[in-house]
C-alpha atoms as a PDB file:
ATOM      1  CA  UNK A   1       9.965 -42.279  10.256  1.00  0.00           C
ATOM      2  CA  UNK A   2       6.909 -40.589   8.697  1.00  0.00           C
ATOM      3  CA  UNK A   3       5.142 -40.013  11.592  1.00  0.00           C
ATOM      4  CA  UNK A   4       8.653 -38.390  13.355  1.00  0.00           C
ATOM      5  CA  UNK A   5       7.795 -35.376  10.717  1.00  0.00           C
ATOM      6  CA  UNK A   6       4.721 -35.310  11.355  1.00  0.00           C
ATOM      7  CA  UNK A   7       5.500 -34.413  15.101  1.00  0.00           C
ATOM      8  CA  UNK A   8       8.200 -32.102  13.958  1.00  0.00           C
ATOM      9  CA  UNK A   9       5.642 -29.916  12.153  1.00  0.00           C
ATOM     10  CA  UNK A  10       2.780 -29.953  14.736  1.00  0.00           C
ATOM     11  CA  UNK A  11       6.021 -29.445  16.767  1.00  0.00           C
ATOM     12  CA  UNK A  12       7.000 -25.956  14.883  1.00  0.00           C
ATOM     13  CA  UNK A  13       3.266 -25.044  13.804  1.00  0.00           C
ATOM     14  CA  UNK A  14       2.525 -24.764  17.622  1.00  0.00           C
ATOM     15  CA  UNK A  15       6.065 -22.804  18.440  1.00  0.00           C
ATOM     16  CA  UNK A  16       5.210 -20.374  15.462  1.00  0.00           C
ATOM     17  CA  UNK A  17       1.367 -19.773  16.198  1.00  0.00           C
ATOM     18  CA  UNK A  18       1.917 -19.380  20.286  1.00  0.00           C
ATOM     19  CA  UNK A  19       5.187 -17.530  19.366  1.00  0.00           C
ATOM     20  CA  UNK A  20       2.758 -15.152  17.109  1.00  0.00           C
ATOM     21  CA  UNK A  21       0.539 -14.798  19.598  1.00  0.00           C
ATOM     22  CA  UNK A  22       3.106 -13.715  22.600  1.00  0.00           C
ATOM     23  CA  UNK A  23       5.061 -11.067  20.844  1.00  0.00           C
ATOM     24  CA  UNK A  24       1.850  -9.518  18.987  1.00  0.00           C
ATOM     25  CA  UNK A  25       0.533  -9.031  23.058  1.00  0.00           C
ATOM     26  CA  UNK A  26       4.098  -8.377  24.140  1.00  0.00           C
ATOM     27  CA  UNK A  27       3.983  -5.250  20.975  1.00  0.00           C
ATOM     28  CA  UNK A  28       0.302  -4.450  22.188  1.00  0.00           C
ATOM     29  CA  UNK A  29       1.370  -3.887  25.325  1.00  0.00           C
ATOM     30  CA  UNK A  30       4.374  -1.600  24.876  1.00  0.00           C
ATOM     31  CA  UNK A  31       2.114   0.259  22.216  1.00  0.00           C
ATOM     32  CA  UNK A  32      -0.340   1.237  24.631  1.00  0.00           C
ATOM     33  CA  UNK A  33       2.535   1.996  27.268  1.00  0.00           C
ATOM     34  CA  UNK A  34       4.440   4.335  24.647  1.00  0.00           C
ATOM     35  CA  UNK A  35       1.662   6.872  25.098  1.00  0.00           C
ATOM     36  CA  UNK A  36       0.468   9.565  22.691  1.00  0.00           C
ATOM     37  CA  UNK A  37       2.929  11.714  20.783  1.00  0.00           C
ATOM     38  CA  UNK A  38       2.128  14.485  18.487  1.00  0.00           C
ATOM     39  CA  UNK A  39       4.634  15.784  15.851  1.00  0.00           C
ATOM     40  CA  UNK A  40       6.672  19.421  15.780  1.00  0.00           C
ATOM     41  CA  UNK A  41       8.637  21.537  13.915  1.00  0.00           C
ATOM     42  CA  UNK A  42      11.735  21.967  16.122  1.00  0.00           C
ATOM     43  CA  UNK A  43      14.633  24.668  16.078  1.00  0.00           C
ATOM     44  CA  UNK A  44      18.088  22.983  17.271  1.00  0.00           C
ATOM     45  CA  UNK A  45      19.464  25.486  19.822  1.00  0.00           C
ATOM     46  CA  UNK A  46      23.064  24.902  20.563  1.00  0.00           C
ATOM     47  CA  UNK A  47      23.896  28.118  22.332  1.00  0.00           C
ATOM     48  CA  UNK A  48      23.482  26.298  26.277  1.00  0.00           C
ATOM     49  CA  UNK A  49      26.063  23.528  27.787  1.00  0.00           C
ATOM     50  CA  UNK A  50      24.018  20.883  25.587  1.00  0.00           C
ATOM     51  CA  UNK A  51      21.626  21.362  22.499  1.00  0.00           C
ATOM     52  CA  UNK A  52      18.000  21.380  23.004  1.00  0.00           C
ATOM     53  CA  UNK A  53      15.313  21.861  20.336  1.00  0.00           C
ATOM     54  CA  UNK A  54      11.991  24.605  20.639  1.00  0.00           C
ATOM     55  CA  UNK A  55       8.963  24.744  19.562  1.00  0.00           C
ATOM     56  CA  UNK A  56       5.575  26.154  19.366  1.00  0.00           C
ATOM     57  CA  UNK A  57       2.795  23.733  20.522  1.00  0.00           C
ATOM     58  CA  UNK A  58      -0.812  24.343  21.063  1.00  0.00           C
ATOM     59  CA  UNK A  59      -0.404  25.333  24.402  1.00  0.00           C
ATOM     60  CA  UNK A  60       2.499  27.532  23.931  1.00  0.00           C
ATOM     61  CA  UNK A  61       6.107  27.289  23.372  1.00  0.00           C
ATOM     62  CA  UNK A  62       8.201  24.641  24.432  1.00  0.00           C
ATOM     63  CA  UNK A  63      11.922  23.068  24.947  1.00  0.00           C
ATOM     64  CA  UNK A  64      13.468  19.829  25.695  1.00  0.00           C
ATOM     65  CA  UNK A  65      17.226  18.607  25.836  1.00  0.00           C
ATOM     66  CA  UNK A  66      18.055  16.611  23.223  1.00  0.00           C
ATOM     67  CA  UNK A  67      19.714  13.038  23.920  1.00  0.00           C
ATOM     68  CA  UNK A  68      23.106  12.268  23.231  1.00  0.00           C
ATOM     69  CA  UNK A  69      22.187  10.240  20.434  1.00  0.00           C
ATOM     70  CA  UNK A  70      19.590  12.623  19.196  1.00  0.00           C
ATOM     71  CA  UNK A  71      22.159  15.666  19.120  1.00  0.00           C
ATOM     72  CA  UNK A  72      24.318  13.292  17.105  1.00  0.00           C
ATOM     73  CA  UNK A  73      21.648  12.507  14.531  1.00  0.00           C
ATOM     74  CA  UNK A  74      21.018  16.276  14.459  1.00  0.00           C
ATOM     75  CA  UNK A  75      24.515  17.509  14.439  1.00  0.00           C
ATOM     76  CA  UNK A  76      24.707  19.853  11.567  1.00  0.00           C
ATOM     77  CA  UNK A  77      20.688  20.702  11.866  1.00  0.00           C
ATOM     78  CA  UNK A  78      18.938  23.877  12.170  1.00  0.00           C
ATOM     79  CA  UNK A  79      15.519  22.214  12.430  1.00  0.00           C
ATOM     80  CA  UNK A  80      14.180  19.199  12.793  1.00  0.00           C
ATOM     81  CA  UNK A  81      10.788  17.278  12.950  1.00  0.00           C
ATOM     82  CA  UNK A  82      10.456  16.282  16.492  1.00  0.00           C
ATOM     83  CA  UNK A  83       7.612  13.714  18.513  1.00  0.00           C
ATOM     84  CA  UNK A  84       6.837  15.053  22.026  1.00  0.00           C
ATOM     85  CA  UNK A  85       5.038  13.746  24.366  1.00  0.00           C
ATOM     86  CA  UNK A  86       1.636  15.133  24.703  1.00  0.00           C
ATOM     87  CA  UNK A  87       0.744  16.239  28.413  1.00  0.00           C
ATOM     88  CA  UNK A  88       4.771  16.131  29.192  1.00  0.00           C
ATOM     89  CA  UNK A  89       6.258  18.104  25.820  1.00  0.00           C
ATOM     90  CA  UNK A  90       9.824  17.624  27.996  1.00  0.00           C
ATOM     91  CA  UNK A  91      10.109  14.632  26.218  1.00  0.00           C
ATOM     92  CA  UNK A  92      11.365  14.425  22.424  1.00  0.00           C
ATOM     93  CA  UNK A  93      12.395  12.081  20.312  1.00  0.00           C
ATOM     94  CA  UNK A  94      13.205  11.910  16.415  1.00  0.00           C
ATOM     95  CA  UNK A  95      10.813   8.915  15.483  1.00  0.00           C
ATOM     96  CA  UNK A  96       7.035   8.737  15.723  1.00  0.00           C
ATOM     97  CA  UNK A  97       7.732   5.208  17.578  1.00  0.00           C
ATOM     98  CA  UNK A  98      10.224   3.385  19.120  1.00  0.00           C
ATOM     99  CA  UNK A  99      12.474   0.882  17.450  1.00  0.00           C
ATOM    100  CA  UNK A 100      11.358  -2.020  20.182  1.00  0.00           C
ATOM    101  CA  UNK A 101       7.992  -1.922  18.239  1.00  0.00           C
ATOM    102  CA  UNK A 102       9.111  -2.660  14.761  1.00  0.00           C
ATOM    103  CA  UNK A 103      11.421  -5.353  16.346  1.00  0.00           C
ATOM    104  CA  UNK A 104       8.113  -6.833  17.973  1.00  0.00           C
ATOM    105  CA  UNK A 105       6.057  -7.066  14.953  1.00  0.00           C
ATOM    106  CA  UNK A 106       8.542  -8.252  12.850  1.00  0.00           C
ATOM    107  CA  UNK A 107       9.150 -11.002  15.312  1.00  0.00           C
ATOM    108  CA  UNK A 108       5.366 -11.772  15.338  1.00  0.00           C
ATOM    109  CA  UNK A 109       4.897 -11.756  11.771  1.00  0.00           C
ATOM    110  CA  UNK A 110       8.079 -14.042  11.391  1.00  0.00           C
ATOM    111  CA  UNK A 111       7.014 -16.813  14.201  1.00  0.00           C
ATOM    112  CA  UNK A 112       3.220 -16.536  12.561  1.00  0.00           C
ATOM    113  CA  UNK A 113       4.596 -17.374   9.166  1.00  0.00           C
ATOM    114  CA  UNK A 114       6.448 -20.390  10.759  1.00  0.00           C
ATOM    115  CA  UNK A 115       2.961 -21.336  11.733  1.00  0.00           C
ATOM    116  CA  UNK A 116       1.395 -21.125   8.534  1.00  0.00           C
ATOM    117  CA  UNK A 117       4.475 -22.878   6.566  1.00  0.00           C
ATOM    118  CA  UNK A 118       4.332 -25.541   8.565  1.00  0.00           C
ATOM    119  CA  UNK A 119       0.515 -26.589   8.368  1.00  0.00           C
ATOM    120  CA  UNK A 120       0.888 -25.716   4.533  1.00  0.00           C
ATOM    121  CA  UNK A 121       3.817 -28.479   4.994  1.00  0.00           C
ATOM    122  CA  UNK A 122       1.390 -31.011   7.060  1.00  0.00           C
ATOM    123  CA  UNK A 123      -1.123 -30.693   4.689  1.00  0.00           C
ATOM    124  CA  UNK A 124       1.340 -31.273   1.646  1.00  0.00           C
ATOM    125  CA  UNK A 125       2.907 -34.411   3.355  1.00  0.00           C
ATOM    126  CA  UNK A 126      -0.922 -35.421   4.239  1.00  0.00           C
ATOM    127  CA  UNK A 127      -1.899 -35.703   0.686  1.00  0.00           C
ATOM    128  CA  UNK A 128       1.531 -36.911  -0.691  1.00  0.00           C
ATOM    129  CA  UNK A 129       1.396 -40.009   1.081  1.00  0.00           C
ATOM    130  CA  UNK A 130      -2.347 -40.615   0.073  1.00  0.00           C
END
């Protein structure tokens, strides 16, 4: 019986530390496919069929339709901080990064403390039973 949790840690210490390991590449990955995005002050323009948002950038002015979800977010908005998409400023968004990313790091932080809790475990039923 003692050595059945001793397999059930090694078990979970390898799950958490390889589990770690695949969503911090798996958030490395999408980071470096997000792009670059620079911030803006944007003006909410709901004169057209569907709101879009302006702004001055460093190579002139700019606009981009908002998405559905955006324009709800912004509904009663005049202005708004923006991220575009440097090189393709047709592309906006309301947060510096997507949500997928926090999900991913959370997820790799969670599996890589399942690692470490379970050696600290090993080791505490290593000296426990002398």
């Amino acid at each position: 019986m003692d050595h059945a949790l001793d397999a059930v840690l090694e078990i979970f210490s390898w799950i958490g530390f390889a589990g770690a390991a695949l969503f911090g590449v798996v958030w490395l990955i999408v980071w470096a496919a997000d792009g670059s995005w620079a911030q803006a002050e944007a003006i909410v323009d709901r004169d057209g069929a569907e709101p879009v948002v302006r702004w001055f950038g460093a190579d002139g002015a700019h606009v981009a339709p908002l998405t559905p979800s955006d324009a709800a977010t912004l509904a009663d908005a005049d202005d708004a901080t923006i991220w575009f998409r440097l090189g393709r400023p047709g592309l906006v968004r309301l947060e510096r990064r997507p949500a997928v990313l926090r999900l991913l790091a959370w997820a790799s932080v969670a599996f890589a403390v399942l690692g470490v809790l379970t050696v600290v475990g090993s080791v505490v039923v290593l000296f426990v039973r002398g």
